[in-house]
PDB file of N, CA and C in Angstrom:
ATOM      1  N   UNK A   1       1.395 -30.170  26.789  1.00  0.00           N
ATOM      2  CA  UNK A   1       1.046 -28.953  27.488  1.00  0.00           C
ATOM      3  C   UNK A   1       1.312 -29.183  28.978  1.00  0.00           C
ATOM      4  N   UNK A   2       2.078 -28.037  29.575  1.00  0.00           N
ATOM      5  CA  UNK A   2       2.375 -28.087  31.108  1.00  0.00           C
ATOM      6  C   UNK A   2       1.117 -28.499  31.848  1.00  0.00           C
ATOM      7  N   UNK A   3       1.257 -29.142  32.714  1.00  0.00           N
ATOM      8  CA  UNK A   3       0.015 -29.671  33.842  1.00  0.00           C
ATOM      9  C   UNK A   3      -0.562 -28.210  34.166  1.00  0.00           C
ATOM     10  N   UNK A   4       0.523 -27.227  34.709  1.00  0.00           N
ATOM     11  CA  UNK A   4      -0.146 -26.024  35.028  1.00  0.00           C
ATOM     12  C   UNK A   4      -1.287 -24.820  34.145  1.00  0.00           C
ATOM     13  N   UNK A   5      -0.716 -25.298  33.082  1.00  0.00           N
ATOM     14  CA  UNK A   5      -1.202 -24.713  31.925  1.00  0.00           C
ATOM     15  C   UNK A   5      -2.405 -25.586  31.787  1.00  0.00           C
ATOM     16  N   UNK A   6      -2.572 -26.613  31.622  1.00  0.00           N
ATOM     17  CA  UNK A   6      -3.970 -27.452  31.677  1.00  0.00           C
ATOM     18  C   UNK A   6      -5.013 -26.719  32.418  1.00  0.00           C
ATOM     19  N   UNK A   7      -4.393 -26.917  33.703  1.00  0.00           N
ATOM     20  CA  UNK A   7      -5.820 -26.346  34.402  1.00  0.00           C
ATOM     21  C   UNK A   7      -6.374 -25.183  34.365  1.00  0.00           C
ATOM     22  N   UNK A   8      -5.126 -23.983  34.131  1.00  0.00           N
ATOM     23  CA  UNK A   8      -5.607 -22.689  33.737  1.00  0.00           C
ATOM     24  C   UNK A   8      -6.817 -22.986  32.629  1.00  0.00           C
ATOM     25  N   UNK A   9      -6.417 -23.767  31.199  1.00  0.00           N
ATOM     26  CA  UNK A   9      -7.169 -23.571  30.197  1.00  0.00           C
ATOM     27  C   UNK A   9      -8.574 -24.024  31.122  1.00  0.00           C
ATOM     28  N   UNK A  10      -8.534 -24.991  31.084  1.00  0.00           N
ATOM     29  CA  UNK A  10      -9.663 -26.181  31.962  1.00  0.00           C
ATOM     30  C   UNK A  10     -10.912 -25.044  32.627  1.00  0.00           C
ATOM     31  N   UNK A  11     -10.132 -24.047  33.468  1.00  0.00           N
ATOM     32  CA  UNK A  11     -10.998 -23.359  34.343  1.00  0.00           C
ATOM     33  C   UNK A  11     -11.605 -21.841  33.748  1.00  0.00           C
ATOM     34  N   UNK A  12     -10.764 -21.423  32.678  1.00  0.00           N
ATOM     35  CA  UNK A  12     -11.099 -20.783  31.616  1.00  0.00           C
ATOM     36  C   UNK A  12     -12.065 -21.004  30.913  1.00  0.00           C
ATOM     37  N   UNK A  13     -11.993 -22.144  30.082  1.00  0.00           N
ATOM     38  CA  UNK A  13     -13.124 -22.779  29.458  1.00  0.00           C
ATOM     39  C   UNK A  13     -14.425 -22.745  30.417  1.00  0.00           C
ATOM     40  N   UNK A  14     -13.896 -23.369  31.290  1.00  0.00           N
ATOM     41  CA  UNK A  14     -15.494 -23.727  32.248  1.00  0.00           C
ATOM     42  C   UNK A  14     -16.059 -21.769  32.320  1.00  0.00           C
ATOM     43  N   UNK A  15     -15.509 -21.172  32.592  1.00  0.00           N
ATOM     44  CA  UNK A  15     -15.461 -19.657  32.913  1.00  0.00           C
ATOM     45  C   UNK A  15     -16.757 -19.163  31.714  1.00  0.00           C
ATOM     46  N   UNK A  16     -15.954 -19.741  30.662  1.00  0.00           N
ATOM     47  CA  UNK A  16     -16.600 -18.933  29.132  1.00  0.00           C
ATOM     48  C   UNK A  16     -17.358 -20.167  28.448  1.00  0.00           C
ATOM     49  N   UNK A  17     -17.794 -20.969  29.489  1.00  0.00           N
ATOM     50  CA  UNK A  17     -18.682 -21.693  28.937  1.00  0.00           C
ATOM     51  C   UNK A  17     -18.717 -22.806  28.116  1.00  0.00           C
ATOM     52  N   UNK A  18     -17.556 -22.971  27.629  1.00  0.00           N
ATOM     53  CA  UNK A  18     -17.104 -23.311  26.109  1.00  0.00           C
ATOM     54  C   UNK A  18     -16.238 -25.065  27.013  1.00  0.00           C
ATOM     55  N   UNK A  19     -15.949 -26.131  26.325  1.00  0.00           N
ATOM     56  CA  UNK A  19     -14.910 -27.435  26.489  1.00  0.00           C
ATOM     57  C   UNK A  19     -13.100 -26.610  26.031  1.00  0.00           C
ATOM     58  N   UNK A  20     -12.354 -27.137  27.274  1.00  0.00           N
ATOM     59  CA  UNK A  20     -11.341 -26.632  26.867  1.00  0.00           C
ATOM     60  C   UNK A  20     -10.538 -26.671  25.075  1.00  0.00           C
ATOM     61  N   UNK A  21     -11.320 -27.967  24.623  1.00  0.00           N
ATOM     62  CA  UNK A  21     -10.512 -28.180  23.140  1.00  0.00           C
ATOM     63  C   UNK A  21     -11.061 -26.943  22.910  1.00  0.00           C
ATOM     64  N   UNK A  22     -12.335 -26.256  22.405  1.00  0.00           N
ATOM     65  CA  UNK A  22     -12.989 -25.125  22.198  1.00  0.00           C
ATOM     66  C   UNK A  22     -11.873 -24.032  22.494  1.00  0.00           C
ATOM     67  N   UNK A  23     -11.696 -23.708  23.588  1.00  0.00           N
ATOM     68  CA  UNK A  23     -11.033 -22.798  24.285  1.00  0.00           C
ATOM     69  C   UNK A  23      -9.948 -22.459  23.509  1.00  0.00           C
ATOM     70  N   UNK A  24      -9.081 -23.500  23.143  1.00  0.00           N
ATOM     71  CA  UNK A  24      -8.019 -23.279  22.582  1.00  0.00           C
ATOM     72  C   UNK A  24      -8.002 -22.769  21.314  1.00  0.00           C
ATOM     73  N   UNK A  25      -8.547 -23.972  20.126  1.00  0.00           N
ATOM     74  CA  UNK A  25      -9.062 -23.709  19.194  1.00  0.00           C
ATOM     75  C   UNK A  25      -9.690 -22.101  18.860  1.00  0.00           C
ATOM     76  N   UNK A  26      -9.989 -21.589  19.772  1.00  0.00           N
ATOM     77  CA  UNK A  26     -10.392 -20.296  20.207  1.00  0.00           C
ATOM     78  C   UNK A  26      -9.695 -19.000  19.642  1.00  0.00           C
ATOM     79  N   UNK A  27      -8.692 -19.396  20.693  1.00  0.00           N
ATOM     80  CA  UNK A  27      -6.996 -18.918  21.386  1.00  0.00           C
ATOM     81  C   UNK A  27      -6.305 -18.670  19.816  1.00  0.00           C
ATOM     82  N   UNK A  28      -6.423 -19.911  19.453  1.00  0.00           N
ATOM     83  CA  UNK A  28      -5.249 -19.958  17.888  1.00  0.00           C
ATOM     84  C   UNK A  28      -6.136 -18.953  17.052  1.00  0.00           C
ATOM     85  N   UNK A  29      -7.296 -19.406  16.642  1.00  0.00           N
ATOM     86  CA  UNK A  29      -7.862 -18.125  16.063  1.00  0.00           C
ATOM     87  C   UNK A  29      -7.401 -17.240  16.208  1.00  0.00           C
ATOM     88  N   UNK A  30      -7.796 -16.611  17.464  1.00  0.00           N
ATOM     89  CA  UNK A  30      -7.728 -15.195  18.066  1.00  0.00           C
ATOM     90  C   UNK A  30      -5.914 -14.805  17.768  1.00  0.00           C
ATOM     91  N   UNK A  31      -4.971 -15.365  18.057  1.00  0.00           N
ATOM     92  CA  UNK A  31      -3.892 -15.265  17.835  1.00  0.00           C
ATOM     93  C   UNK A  31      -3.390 -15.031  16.406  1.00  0.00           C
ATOM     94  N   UNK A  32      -3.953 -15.895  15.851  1.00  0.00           N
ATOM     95  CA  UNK A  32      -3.385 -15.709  14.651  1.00  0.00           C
ATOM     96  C   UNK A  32      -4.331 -14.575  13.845  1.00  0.00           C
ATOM     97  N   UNK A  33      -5.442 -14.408  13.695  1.00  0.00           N
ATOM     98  CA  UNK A  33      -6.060 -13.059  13.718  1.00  0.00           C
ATOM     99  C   UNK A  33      -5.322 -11.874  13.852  1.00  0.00           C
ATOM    100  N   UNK A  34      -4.497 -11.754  15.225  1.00  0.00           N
ATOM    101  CA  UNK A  34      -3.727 -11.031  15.248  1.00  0.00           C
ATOM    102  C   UNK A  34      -2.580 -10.598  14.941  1.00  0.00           C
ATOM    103  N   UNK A  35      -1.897 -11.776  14.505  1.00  0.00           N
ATOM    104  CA  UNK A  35      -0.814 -11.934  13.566  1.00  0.00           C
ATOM    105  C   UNK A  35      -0.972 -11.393  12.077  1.00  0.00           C
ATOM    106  N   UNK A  36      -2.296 -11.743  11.735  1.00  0.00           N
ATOM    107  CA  UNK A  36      -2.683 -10.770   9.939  1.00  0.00           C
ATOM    108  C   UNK A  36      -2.315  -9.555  10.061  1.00  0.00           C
ATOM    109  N   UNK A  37      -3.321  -9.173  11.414  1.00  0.00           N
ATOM    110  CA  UNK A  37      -4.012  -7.634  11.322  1.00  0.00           C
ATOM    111  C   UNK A  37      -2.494  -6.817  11.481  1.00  0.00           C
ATOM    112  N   UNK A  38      -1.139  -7.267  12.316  1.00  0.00           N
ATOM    113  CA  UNK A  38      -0.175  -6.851  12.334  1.00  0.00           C
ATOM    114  C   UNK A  38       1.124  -6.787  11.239  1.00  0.00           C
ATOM    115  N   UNK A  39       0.625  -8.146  10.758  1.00  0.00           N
ATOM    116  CA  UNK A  39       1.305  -8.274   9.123  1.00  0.00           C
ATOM    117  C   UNK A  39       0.892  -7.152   8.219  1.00  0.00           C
ATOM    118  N   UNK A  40      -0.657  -7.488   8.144  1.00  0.00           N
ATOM    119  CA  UNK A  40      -0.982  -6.124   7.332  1.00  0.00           C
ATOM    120  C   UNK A  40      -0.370  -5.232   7.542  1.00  0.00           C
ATOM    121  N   UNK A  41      -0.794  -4.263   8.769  1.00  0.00           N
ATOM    122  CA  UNK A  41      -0.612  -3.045   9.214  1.00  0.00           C
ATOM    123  C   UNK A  41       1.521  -2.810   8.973  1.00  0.00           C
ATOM    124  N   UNK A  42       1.625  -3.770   8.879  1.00  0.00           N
ATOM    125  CA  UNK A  42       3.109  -3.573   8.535  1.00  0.00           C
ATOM    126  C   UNK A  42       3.634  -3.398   7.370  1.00  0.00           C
ATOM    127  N   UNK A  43       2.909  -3.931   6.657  1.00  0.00           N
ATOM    128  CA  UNK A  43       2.869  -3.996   5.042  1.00  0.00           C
ATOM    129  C   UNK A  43       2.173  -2.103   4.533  1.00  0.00           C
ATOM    130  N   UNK A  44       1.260  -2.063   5.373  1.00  0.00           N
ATOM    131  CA  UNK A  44       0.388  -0.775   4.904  1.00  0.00           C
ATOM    132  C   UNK A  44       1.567   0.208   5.291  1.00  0.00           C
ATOM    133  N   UNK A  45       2.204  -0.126   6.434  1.00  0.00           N
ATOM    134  CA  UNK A  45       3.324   1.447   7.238  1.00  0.00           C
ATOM    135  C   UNK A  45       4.692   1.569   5.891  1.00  0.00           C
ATOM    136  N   UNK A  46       4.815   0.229   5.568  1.00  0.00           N
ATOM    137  CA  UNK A  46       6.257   0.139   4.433  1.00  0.00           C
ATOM    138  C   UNK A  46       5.864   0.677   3.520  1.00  0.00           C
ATOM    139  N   UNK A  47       4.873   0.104   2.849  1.00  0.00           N
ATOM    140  CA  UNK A  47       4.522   1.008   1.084  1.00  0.00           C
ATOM    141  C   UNK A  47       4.151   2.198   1.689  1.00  0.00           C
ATOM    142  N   UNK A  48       3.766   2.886   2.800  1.00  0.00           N
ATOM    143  CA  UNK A  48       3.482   4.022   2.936  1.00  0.00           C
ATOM    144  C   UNK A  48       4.789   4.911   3.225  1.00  0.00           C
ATOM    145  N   UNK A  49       5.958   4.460   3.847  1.00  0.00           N
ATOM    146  CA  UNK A  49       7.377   5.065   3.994  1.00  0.00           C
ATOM    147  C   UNK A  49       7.786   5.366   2.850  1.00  0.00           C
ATOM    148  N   UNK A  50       7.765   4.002   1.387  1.00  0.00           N
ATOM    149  CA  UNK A  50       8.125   3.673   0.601  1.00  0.00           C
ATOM    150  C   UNK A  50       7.973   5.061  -0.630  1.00  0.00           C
ATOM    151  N   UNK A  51       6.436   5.072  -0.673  1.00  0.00           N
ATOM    152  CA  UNK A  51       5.984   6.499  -1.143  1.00  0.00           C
ATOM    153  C   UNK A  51       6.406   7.863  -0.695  1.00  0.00           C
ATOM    154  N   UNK A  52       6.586   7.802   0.829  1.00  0.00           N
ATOM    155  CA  UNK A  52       7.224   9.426   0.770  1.00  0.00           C
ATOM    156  C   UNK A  52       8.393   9.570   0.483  1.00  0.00           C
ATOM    157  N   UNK A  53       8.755   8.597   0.509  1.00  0.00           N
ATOM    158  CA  UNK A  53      10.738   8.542   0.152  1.00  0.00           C
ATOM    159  C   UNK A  53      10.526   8.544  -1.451  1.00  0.00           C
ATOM    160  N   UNK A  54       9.805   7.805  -1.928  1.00  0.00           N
ATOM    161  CA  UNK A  54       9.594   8.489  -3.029  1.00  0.00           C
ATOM    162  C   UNK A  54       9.320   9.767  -3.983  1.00  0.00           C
ATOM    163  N   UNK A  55       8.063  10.189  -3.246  1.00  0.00           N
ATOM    164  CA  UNK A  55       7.558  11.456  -3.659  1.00  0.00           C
ATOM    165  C   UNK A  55       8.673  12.454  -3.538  1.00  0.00           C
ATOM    166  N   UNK A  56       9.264  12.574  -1.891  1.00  0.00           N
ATOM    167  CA  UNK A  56       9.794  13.057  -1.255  1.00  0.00           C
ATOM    168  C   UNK A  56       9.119  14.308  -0.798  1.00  0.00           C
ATOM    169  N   UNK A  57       8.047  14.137  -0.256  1.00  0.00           N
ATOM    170  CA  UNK A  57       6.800  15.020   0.338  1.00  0.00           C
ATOM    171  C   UNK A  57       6.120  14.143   1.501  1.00  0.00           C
ATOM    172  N   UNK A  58       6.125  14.833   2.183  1.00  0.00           N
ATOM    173  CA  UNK A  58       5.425  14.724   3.774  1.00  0.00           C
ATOM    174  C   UNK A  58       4.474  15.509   4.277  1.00  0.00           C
ATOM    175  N   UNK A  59       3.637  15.112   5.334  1.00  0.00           N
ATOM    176  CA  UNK A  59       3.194  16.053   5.967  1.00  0.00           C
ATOM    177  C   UNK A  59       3.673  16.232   7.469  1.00  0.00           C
ATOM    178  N   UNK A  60       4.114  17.334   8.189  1.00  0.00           N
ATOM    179  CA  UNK A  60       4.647  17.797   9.343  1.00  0.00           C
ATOM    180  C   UNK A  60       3.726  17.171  10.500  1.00  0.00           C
ATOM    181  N   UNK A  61       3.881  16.033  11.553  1.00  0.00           N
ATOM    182  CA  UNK A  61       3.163  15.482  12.085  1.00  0.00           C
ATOM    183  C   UNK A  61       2.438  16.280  12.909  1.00  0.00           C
ATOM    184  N   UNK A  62       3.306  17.415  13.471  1.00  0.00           N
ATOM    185  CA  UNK A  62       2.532  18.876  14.333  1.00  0.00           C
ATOM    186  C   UNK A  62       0.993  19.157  12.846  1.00  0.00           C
ATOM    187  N   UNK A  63       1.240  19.331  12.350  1.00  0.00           N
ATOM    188  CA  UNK A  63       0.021  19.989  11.310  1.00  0.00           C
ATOM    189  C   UNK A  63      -1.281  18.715  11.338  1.00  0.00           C
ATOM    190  N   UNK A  64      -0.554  17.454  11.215  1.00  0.00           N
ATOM    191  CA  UNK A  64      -1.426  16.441  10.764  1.00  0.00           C
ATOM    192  C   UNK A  64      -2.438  16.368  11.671  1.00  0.00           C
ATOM    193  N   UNK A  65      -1.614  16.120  13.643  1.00  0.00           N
ATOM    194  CA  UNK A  65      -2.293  16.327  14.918  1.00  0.00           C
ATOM    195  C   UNK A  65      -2.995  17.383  14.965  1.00  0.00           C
ATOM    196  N   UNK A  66      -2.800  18.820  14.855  1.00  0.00           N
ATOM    197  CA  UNK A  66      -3.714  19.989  14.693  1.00  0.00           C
ATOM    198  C   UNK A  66      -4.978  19.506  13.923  1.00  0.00           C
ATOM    199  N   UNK A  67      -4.849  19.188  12.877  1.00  0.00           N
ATOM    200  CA  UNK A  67      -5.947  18.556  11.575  1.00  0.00           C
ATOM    201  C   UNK A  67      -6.955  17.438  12.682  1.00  0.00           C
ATOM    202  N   UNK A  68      -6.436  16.684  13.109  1.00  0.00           N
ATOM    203  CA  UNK A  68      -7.153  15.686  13.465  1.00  0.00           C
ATOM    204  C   UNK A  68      -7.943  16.075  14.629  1.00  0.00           C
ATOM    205  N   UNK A  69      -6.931  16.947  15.445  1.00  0.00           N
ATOM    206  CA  UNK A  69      -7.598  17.315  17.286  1.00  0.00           C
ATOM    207  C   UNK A  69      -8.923  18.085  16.500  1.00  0.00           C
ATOM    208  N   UNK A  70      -8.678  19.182  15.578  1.00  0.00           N
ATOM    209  CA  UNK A  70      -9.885  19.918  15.102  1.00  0.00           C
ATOM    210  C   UNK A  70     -10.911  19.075  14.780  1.00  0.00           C
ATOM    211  N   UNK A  71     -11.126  17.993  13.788  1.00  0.00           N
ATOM    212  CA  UNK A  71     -11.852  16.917  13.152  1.00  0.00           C
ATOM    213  C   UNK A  71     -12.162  16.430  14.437  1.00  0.00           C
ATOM    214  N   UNK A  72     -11.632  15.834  15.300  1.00  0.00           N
ATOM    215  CA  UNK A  72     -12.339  15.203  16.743  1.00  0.00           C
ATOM    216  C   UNK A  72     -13.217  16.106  17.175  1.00  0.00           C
ATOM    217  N   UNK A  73     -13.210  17.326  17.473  1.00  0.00           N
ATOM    218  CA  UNK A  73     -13.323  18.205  18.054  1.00  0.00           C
ATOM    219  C   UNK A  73     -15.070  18.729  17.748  1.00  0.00           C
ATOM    220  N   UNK A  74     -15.440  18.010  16.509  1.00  0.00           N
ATOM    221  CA  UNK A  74     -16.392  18.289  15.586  1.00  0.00           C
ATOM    222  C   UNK A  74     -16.495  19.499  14.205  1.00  0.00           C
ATOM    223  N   UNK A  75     -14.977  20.091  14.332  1.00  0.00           N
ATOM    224  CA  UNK A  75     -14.696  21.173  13.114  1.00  0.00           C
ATOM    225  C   UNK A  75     -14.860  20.514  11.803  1.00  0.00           C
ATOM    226  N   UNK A  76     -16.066  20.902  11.114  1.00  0.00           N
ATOM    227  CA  UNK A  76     -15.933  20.307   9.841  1.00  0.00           C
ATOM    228  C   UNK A  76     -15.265  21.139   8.407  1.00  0.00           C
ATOM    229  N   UNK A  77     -14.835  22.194   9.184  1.00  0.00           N
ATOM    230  CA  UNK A  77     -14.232  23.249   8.359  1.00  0.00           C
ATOM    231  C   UNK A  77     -12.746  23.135   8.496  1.00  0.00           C
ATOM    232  N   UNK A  78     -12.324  22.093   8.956  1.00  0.00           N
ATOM    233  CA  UNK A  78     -10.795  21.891   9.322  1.00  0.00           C
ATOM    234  C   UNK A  78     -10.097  22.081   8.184  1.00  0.00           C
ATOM    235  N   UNK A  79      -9.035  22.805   7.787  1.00  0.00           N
ATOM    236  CA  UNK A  79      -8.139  22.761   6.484  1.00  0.00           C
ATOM    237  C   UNK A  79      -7.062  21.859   7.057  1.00  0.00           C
ATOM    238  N   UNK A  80      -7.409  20.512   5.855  1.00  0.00           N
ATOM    239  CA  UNK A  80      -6.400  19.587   5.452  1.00  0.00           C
ATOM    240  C   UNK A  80      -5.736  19.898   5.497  1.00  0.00           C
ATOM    241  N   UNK A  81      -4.236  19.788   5.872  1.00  0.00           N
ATOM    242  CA  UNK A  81      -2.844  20.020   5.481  1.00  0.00           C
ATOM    243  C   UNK A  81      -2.332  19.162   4.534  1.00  0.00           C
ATOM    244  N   UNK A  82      -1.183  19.958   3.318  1.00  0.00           N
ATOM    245  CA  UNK A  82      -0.887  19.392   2.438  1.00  0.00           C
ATOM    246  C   UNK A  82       0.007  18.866   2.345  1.00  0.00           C
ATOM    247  N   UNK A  83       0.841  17.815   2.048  1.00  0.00           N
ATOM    248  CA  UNK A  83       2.313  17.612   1.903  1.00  0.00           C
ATOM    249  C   UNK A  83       3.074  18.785   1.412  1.00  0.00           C
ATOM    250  N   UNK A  84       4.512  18.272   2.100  1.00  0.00           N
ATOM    251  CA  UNK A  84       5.796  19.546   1.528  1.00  0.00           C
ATOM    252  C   UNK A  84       6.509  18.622   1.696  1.00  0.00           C
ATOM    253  N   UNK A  85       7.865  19.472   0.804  1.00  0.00           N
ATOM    254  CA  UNK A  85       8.842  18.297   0.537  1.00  0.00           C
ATOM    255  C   UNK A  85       9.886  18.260   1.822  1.00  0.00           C
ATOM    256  N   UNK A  86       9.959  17.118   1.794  1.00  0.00           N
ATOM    257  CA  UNK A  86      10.628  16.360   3.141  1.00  0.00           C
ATOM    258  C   UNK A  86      11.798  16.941   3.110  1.00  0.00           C
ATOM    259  N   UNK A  87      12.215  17.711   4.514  1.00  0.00           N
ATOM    260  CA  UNK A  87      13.217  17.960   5.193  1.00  0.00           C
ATOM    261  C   UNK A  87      14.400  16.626   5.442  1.00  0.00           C
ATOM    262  N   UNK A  88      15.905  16.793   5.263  1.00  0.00           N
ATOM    263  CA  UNK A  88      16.485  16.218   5.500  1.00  0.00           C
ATOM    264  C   UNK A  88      17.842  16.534   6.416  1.00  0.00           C
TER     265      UNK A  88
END
């Protein structure tokens, strides 16, 4: 590890309390944590492409945003929008 990089960790650690081995050990967690949650989420977006190309039904992202701004909004009477078949 770069000298410069040492002391960053070094003064970090001291920062959060923690011994730099800690710190790191930390770091990789946290990193690789994030590496799942993005694997997943990549895996969840493909079988989800995978299916409308299948079905060949979508929903119009203008309708979906309307749906949702209402639902934020506190509308509990919001009408779902349904899939239609995908424009090409």
């Amino acid at each position: 590890m770069p000298d410069d990089l040492k002391t960053r960790v070094a003064a970090a650690a001291a920062h959060a309390g923690v011994t730099p081995h800690n710190f790191i050990l930390a770091a990789i967690a946290e990193k690789t944590a994030q590496e799942e949650r993005y694997g997943d989420f990549n895996a969840v977006a493909e079988q989800r492409y995978a299916n409308m190309i299948a079905s060949g039904q979508t929903i119009p992202w203008a309708e979906m945003r309307s749906y949702l701004e209402q639902r934020l909004a506190g509308k509990t009477d919001a009408v779902k929008p349904t899939a239609k078949k995908l424009r090409r």
